[in-house]
Protein backbone atom coordinates (compact mmCIF):
# COMPACT_ATOMS: atom_id res chain seq x y z
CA UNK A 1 -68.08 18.04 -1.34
CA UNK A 2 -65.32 16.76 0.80
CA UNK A 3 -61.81 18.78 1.77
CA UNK A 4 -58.93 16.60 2.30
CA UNK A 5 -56.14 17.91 3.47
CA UNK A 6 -52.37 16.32 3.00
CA UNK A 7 -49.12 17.30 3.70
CA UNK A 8 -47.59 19.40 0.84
CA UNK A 9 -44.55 17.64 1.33
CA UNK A 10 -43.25 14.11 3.32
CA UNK A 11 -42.76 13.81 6.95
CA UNK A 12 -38.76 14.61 7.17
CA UNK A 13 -36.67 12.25 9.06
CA UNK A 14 -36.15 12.51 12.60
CA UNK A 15 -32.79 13.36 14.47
CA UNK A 16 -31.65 10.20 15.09
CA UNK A 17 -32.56 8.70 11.66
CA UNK A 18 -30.51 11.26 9.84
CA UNK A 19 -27.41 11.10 12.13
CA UNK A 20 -27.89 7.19 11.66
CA UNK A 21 -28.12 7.71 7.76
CA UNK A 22 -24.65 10.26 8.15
CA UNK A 23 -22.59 7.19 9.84
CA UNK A 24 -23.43 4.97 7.75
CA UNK A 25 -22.60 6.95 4.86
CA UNK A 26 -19.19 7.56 6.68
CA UNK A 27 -19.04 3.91 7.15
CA UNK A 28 -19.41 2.78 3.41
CA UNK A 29 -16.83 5.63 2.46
CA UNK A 30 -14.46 4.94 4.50
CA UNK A 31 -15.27 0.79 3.78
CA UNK A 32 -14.95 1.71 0.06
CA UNK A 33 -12.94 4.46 -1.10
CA UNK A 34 -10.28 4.81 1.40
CA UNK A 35 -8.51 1.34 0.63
CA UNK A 36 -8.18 2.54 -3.08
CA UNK A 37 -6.15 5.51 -1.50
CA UNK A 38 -4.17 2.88 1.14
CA UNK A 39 -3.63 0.17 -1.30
CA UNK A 40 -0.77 1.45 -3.98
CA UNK A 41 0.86 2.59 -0.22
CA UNK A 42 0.67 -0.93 1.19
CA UNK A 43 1.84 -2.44 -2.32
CA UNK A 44 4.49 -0.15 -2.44
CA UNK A 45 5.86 -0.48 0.50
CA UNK A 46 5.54 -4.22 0.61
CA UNK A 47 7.57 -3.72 -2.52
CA UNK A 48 10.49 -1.57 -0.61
CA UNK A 49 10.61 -4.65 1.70
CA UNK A 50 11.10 -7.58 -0.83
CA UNK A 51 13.36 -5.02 -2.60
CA UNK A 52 15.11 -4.54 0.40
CA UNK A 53 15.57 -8.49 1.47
CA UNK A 54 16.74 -9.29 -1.92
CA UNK A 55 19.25 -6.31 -1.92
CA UNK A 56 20.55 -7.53 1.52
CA UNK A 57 21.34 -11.38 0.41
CA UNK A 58 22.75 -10.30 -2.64
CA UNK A 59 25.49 -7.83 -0.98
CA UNK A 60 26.27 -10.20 1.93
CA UNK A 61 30.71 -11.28 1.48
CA UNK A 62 31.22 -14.06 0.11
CA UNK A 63 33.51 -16.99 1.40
CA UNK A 64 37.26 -16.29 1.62
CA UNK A 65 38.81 -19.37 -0.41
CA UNK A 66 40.65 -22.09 1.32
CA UNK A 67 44.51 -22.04 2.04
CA UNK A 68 45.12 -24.34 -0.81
CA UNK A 69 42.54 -22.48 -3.49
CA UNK A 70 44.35 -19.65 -5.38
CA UNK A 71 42.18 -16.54 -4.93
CA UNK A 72 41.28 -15.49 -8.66
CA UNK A 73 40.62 -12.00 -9.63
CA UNK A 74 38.60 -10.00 -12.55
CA UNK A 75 40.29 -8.30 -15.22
CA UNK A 76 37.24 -6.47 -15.93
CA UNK A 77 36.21 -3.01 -15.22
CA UNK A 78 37.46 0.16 -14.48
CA UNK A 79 41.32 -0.05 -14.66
CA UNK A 80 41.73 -3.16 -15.86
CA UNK A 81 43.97 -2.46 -18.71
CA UNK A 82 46.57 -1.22 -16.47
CA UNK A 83 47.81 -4.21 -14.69
């Protein structure tokens, strides 16, 4: 009759291979899931900007008329039944 005797359970990693397993589990999270928190901040932002340039070329004065070119001016809005 023979005896053999096994480990009752696997060999557990060593030191270095479970520190090595921990970065590169910090590695794919921060690889994966952080951009899904960064992106709507990047788009957003990105968004202020265009908003922002747009907003700017829109407001800029416009050209004052020429000495011979009557200036014209709105009857609408606020007060403009009073003139």
């Amino acid at each position: 009759m023979n005896v053999h005797a096994t480990p009752a359970r696997p060999q557990s990693l060593s030191v270095g291979a479970a520190m090595l397993r921990v970065v590169i589990s910090l590695l794919l999270f921060f690889v994966v899931f952080i951009p899904f928190l960064i992106a709507p901040l990047l788009t957003l932002g990105a968004a202020f900007l265009v908003y922002v340039v747009l907003r700017s070329r829109g407001s800029r004065p416009r050209q004052v008329p020429g000495p011979g070119v009557p200036a014209t001016t709105s009857a609408a809005g606020f007060g403009a039944g009073t003139s």
